[in-house]
Structure formats: structure tokens, C-alpha cells
Protein backbone atom coordinates (compact mmCIF):
# COMPACT_ATOMS: atom_id res chain seq x y z
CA UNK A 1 -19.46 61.95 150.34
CA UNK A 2 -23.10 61.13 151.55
CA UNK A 3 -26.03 62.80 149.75
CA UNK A 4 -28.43 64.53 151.75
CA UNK A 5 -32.48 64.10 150.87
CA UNK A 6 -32.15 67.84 149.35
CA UNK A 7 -29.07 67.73 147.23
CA UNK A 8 -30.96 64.46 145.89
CA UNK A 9 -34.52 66.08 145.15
CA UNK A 10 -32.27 69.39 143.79
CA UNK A 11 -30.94 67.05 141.92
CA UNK A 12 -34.13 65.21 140.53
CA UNK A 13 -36.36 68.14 140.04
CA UNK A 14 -33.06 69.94 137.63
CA UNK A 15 -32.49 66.53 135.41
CA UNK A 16 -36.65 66.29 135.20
CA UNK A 17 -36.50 69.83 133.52
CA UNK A 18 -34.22 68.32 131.16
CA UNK A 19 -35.51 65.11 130.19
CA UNK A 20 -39.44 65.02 131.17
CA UNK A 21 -39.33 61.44 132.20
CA UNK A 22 -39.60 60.43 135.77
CA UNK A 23 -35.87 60.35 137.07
CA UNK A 24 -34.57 58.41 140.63
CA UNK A 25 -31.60 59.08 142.32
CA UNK A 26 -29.84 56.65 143.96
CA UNK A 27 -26.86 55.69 146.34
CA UNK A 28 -24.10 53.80 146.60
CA UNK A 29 -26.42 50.71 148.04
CA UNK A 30 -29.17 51.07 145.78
CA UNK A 31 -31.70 52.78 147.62
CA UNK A 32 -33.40 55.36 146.17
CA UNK A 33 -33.05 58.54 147.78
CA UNK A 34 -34.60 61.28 144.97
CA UNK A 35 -37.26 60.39 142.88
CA UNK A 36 -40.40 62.51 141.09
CA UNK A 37 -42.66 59.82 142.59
CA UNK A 38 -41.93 59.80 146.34
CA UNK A 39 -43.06 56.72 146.82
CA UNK A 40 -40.01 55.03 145.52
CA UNK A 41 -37.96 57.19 147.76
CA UNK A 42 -36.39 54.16 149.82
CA UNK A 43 -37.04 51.34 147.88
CA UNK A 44 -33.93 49.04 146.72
CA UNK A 45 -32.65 49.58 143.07
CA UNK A 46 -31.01 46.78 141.78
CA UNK A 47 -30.15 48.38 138.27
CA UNK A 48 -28.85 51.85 139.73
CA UNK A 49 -26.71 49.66 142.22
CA UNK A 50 -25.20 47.93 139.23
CA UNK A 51 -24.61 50.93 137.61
CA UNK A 52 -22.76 52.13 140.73
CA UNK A 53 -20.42 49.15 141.17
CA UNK A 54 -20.00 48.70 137.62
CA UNK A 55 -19.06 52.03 136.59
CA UNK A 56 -20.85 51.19 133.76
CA UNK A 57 -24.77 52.38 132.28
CA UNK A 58 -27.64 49.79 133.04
CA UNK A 59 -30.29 49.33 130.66
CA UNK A 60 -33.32 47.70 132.06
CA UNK A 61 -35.84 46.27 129.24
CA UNK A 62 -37.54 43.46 128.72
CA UNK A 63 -34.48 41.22 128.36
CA UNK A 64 -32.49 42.98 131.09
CA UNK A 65 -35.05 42.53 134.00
CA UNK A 66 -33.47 44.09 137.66
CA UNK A 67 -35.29 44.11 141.29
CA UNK A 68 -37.41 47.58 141.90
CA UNK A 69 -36.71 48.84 138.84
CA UNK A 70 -38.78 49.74 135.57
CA UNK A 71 -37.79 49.66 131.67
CA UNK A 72 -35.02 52.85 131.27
CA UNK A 73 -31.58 53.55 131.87
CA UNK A 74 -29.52 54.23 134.97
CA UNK A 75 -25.95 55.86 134.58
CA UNK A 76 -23.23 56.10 137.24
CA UNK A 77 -22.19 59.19 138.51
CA UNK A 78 -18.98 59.90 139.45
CA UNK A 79 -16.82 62.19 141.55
CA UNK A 80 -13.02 62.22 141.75
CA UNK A 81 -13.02 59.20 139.08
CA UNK A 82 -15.14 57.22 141.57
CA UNK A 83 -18.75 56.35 141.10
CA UNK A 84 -20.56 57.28 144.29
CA UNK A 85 -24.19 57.21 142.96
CA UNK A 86 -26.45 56.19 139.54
CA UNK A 87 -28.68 58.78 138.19
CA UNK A 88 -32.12 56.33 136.74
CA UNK A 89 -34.69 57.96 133.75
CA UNK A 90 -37.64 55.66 133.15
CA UNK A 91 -38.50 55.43 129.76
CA UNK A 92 -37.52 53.60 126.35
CA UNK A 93 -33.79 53.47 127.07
CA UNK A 94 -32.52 53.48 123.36
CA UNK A 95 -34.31 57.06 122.93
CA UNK A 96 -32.85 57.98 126.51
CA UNK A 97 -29.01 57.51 125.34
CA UNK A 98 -29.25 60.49 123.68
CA UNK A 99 -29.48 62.09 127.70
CA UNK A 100 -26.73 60.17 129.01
CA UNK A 101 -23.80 62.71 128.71
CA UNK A 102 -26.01 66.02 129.80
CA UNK A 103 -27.63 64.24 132.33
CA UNK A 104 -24.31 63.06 134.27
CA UNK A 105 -22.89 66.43 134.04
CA UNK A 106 -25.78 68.08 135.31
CA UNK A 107 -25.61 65.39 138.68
CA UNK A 108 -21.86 65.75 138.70
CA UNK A 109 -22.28 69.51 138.85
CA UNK A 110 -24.89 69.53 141.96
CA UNK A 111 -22.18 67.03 143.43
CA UNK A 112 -19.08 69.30 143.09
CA UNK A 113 -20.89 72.42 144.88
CA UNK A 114 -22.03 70.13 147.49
CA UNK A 115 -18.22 69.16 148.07
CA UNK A 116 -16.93 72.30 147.62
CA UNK A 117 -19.30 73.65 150.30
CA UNK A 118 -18.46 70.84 152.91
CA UNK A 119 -14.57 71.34 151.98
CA UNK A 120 -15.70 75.26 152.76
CA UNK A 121 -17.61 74.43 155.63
CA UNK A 122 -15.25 72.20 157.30
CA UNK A 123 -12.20 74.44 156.85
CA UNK A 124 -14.49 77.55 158.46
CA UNK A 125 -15.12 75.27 161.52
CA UNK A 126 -11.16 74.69 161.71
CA UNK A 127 -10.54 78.40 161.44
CA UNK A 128 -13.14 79.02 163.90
CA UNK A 129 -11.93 76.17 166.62
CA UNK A 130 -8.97 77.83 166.23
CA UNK A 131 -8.91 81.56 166.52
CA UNK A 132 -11.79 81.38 169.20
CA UNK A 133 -9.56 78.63 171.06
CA UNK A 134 -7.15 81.47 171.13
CA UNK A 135 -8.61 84.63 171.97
CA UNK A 136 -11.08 83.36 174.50
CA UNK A 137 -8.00 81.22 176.48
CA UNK A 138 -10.37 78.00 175.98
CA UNK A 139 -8.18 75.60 174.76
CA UNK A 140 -10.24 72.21 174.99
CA UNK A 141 -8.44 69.89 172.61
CA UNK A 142 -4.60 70.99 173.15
CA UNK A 143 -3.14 67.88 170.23
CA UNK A 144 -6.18 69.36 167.90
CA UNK A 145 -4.87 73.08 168.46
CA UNK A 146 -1.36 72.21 167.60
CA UNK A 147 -2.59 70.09 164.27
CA UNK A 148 -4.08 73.35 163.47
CA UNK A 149 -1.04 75.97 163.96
CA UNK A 150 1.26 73.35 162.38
CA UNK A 151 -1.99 73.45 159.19
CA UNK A 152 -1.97 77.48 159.08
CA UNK A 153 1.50 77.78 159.05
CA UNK A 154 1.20 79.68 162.82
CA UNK A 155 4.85 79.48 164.69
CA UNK A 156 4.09 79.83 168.65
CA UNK A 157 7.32 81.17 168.99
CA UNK A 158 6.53 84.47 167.80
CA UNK A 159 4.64 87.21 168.75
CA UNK A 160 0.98 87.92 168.12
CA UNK A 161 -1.46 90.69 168.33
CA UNK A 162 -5.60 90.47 167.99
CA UNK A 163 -7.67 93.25 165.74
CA UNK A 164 -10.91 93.13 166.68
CA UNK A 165 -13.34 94.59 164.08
CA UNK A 166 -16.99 96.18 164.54
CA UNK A 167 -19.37 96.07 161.14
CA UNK A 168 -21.64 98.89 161.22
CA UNK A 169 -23.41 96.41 157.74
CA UNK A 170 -22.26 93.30 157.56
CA UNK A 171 -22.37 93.13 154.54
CA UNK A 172 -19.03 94.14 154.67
CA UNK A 173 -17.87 90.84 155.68
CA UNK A 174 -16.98 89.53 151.79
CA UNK A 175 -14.56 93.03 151.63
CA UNK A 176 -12.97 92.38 154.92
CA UNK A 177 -12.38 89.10 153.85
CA UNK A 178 -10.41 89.77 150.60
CA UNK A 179 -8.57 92.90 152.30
CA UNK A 180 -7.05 90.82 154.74
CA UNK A 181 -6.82 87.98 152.58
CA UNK A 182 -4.92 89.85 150.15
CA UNK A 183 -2.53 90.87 153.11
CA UNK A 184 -1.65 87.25 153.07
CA UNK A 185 -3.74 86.56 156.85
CA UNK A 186 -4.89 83.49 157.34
CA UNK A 187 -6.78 83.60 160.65
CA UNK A 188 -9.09 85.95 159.77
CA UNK A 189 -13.18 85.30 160.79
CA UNK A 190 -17.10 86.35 161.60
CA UNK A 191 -17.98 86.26 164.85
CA UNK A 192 -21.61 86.36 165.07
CA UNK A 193 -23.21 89.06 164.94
CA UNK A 194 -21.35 91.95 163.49
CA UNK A 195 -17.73 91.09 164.55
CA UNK A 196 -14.99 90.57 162.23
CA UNK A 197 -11.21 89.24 164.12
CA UNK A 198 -7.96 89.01 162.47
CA UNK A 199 -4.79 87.98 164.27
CA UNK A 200 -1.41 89.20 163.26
CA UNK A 201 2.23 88.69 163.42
CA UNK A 202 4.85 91.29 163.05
CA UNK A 203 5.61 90.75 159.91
CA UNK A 204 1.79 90.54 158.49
CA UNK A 205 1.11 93.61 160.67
CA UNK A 206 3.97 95.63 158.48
CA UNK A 207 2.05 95.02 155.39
CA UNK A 208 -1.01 96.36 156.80
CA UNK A 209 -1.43 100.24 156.35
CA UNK A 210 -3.76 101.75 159.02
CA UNK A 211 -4.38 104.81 157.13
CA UNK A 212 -5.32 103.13 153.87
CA UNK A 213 -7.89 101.28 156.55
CA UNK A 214 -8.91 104.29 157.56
CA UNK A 215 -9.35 105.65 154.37
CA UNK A 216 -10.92 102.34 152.99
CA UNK A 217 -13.43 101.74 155.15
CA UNK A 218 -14.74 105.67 157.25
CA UNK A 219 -17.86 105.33 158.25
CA UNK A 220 -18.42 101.63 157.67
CA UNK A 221 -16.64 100.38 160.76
CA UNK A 222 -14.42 101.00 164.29
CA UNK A 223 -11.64 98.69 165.18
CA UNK A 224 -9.11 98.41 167.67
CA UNK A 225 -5.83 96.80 167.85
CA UNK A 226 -4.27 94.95 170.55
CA UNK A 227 -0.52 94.80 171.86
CA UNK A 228 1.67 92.02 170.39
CA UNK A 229 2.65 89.41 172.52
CA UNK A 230 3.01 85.66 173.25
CA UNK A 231 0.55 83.23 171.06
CA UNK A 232 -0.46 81.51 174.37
CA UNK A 233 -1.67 84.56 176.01
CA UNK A 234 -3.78 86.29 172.49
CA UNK A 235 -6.92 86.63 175.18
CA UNK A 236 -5.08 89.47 176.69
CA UNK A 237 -4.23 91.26 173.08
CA UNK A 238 -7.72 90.40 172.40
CA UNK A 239 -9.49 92.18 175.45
CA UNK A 240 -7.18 94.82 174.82
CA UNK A 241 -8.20 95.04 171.29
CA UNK A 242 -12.13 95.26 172.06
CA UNK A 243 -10.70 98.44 174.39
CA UNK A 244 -9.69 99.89 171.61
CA UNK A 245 -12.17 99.56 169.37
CA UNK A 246 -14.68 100.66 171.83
CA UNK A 247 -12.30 104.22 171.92
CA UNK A 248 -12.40 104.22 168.07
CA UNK A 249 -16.56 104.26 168.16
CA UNK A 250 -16.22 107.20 170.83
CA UNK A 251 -13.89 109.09 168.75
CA UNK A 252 -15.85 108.19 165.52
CA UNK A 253 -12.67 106.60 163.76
CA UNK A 254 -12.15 103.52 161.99
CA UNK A 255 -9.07 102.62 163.84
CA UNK A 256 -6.93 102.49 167.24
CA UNK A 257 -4.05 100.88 168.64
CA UNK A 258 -4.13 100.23 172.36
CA UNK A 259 -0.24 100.98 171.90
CA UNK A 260 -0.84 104.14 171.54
CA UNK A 261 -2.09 104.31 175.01
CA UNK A 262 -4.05 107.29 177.09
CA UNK A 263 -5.52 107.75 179.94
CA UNK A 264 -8.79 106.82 178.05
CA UNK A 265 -7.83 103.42 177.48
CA UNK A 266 -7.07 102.82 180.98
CA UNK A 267 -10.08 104.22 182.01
CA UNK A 268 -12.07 101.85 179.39
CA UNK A 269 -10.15 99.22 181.03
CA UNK A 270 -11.77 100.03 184.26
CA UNK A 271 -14.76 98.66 185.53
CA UNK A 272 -17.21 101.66 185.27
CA UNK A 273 -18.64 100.42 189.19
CA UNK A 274 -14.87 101.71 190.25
CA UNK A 275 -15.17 104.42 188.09
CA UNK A 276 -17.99 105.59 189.67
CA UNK A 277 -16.84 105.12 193.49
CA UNK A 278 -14.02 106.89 193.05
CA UNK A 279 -15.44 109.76 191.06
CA UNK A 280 -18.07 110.13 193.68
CA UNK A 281 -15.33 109.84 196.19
CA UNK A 282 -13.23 112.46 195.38
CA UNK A 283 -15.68 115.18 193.81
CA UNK A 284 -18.58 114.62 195.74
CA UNK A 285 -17.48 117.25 198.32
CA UNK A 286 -18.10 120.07 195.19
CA UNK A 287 -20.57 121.64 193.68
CA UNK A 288 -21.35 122.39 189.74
CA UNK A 289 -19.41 125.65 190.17
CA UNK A 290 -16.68 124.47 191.66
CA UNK A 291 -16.27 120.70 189.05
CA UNK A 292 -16.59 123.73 186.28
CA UNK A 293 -13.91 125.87 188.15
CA UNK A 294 -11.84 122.49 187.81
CA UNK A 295 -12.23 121.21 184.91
CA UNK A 296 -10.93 124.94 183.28
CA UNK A 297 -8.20 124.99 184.83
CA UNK A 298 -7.15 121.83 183.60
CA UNK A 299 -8.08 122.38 179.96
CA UNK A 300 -5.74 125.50 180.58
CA UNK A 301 -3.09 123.40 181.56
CA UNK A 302 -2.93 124.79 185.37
CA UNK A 303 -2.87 128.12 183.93
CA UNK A 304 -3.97 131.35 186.59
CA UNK A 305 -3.84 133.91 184.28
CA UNK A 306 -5.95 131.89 181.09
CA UNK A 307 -8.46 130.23 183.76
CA UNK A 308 -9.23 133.45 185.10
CA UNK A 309 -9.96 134.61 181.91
CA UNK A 310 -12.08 132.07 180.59
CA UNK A 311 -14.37 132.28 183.64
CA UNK A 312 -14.12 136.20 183.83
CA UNK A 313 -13.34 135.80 187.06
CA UNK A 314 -10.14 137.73 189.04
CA UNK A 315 -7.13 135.72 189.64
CA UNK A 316 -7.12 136.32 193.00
CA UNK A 317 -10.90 134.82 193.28
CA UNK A 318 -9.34 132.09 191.38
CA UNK A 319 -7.00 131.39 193.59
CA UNK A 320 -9.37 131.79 196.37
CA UNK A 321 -11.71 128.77 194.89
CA UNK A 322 -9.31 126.22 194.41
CA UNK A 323 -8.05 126.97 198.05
CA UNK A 324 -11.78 126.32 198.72
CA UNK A 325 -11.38 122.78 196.52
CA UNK A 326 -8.58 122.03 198.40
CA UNK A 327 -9.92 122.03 201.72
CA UNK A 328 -12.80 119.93 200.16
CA UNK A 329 -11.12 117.55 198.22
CA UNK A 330 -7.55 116.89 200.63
CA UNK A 331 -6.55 117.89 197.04
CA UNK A 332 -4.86 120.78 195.93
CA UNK A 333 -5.05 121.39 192.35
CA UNK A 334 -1.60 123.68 191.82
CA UNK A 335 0.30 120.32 192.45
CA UNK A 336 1.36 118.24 190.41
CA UNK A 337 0.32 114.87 191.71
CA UNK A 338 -2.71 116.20 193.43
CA UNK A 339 -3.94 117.69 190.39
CA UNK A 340 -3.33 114.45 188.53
CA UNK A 341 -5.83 112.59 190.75
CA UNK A 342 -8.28 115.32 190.61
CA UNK A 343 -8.01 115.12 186.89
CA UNK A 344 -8.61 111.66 187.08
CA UNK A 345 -11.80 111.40 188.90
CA UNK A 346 -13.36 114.35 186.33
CA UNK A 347 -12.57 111.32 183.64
CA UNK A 348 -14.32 108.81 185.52
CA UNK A 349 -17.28 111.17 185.88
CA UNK A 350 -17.70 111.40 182.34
């Protein structure tokens, strides 16, 4: 593990709090890479790198006399049962001893959190190269992909499906990672800047209870779910997925399924240019009265008798308008398929 010039000076400033002598820091080939007096930072050590290939404390006094260094003591710090650096405190080393053991547990400390967060670090970029690999169809480095399923335990043979996640705070993103992780998911991530994606197999997916998500997190978040479907082709369940959870924030719910499918979702999956030209299309030919007059008499499911009524209008006059939006439109809205297309274009109007 290298040590970077700030673990080494976090490292020097905590051990000076202990000890109140000036302390160095130094690598595997003696150079000095922490010190309290920054102009040794650089300099060769020959005691520290004794210490580090002996394993062993170095004292340096007046019979024990070592390049660039001055009288003290210089103990090896290890990690893993290897030394990989010596920790130096310049003073009389015989009232130093009394340091050593505190002083190497502090370093050894500092050097396990550094490790821990490369270990972390390195595994997020795995995770990351992964999943994003996957749901954006970029596949770069096909031998490093497979090294990765084979690492997460992912079988390309079965199915997959893509959640895609929308953090109102994200500060929810230390929740949403135990929630999932508690689910047993793996190949769950942030996605800068407020997105949280999960993908799921079958089996995961049947632990995962969409009402207790609901429930869990109202308010906090929208998601959407996409279709399950060949690991190879997770882009698709993943565009799907953003559909959704775009539907979700509409409806002000923490959670849809693009399986559950409407005629919203298709719409969403529409580009709103299209939606547009063929709104404009079809209803442009009508005025406000007459879109109204339409769009009642579908919310009353084709209904004469309850359209007439909600306009307090006669049914014959009824009758008489949407002969008028017929001759308008090439549409006539008492059939079936006809009505179906005028229905449509009021949705892409909206």
C-alpha cells in the first residue's frame, strides 16, 4: 500500500499530540514523507529504513550513528504482519520506549482506514464499471465484464430487470443501501446526482415487497421498475424503468412497474415532438367547446345519456356535436376504433 503526503502528515500531527517530540514518517525506502519540520520531508533516513527491513526498533545515539537521522528511536510499522513503513520520534530514546507500543498502534490504525477505504473504493469502482456497463449497453472491456459477473455471483443465463430510483434527499442513500442490501442485492449503486439503481433477478425480486417500499419510503422518493429480461439487453429494462419512475413522480407514488402497463407509459415512451404533431393533427380542426364536448364523453365511457347530463346539454344536441366532430376530425367518436384514436390524441395534448 503506498502512503499518500496526507495520510503521512495525519499521521504525524496525531502521534505529535501524543508524544510532543518532533516525529518523521517514513517509507519503505527511507525517505521521509511526514515530518513536524517540513524540511526533512524527502530527505533519506537511514535508521527508519533499517527499522523497515529489519522489522525491528532502531535506536540512534551516540554509539548507533545512521545517515539523516538524529539521536531517537524509529519503530516499524506494520500491516498484515509486514512492515511497510517506520514511524521516527527524536529525542532521548531510552525515555521514548515507554511510546513505542501506543505510538505503533496509533500509525497502524491511520493505516487500516486508509486500506479499508481503498478496498471500499476499489470495490465501488467494480460495482460501478459494472452495472453502468450494463444498463447503458457500453460494454468496453467484454473479459473485464465477465471477471465481474463470475465475482458477483451474476448468471447471464437468467433473466434481469433494472429499478431505477429518484432521491428527493440524498441523504437517503445509506437507507437504500442497507434495504436492498438486506434483500441480499448485490448490484445496487449512486448514480450522481440523486439516482439510486438496483438490478434484480426473479428470485431477488420475490423477496422484495413493493408495498412495504411504498410504505417505507412515501414522500422521500419515486421509482420505477423495468420488465425482466435477458442480462445482455438490461439498457432496455433500464429505459423502461426511468418510464416508470417518471409515471410514479406524476402520480405522486413511490413506486411503478412498467408491467403494469397503460396507455400512459406508452405515451411517456413517446417522444413528446410526436406527441405534439399528432395531437395538433387530429384536434386542431376543434375548438375549446368541442375538445370539452370530447373529452366528457369519454370520461363517461361513450355514454349519451350521462354526457348529456354533465354538460346540461339535450341528447339530441349531443348527438348533433359529435356529428359536427366527426366531419372535422374524419373521426367519429360512437366507434370504437375511431374513438380510440380520438382518445389518444386528447392524451398527447396533455
Amino acid at each position: 500500500m503506498e502512503l499518500s503526503k496526507q495520510l503521512a502528515a495525519q499521521i504525524v500531527n496525531a502521534v505529535y499530540e501524543v508524544v510532543r517530540n518532533d516525529i518523521n514518517l517514513i517509507n519503505a525506502s527511507g525517505i521521509i514523507i511526514g515530518s513536524t519540520n517540513p524540511r526533512r520531508i524527502g530527505t533519506f533516513h537511514e535508521a527508519g529504513c533499517q527499522a523497515v527491513k529489519s522489522g525491528t526498533p532502531v535506536l540512534v545515539d551516540e554509539e548507533h550513528i545512521f545517515q539523516g537521522a538524529q539521536s531517537g528511536i524509529n519503530y516499524p510499522i506494520f500491516l498484515e504482519g509486514r512492515p511497510i513503513a517506520a514511524i521516527g520520534i527524536t529525542g532521548n530514546p531510552k525515555k521514548l520506549e515507554q511510546f513505542g507500543f501506543l505510538v505503533t498502534k496509533i500509525t497502524e490504525v491511520f493505516l487500516k482506514e486508509q486500506q479499508l477505504n481503498e478496498e471500499l473504493l476499489s470495490e465501488n469502482r467494480s460495482l460501478h464499471y459494472l452495472v453502468t456497463s450494463l444498463i447503458y449497453d457500453n460494454v468496453q472491456n467484454p473479459k473485464q465484464l465477465e471477471t465481474l459477473l463470475a465475482k458477483y455471483q451474476v448468471d447471464p443465463a437468467k433473466e434481469y430487470a433494472a429499478l431505477s430510483i429518484q432521491m428527493l434527499d440524498t441523504t437517503l442513500e445509506p437507507s437504500l443501501r442497507f434495504y436492498f442490501s438486506s434483500l441480499g442485492c448485490r448490484l445496487s449503486l449512486y448514480l450522481y446526482p440523486n439516482e439510486w439503481i438496483v438490478i434484480l433477478d426473479r428470485e431477488l425480486y420475490s423477496h422484495f415487497s413493493p408495498k412495504e417500499f411504498i410504505e417505507k419510503y412515501q414522500g422521500r422518493l419515486s421509482s420505477g421498475m423495468g420488465p425482466f429480461g435477458p442480462l445482455y439487453q438490461l439498457n432496455q429494462s433500464y429505459h423502461s424503468a426511468q418510464i416508470a419512475r417518471k409515471h410514479a413522480r406524476q402520480l405522486n407514488t413511490v413506486f411503478c412497474n412498467i408491467e403494469d402497463i397503460s396507455i400512459e407509459f406508452v405515451l411517456e415512451s413517446l417522444p413528446v415532438h410526436i406527441q405534439k404533431l399528432y395531437s395538433e393533427h387530429v384536434l386542431n380542426p376543434l375548438n375549446n367547446k368541442e375538445v370539452q364536448i370530447l373529452k366528457t364523453y369519454f370520461i363517461n365511457n361513450l355514454s349519451l345519456k350521462e354526457t348529456s347530463e354533465a354538460l346540461f346539454i339535450h341528447k339530441n344536441t349531443l348527438q348533433y356535436q359529435l356529428d359536427r366532430i366527426a366531419g372535422k376530425t374524419g373521426l367519429n367518436p360512437r366507434i370504437f376504433q375511431d374513438a380510440f384514436l380520438l382518445q389518444f390524441a386528447l392524451l398527447c395534448r396533455n
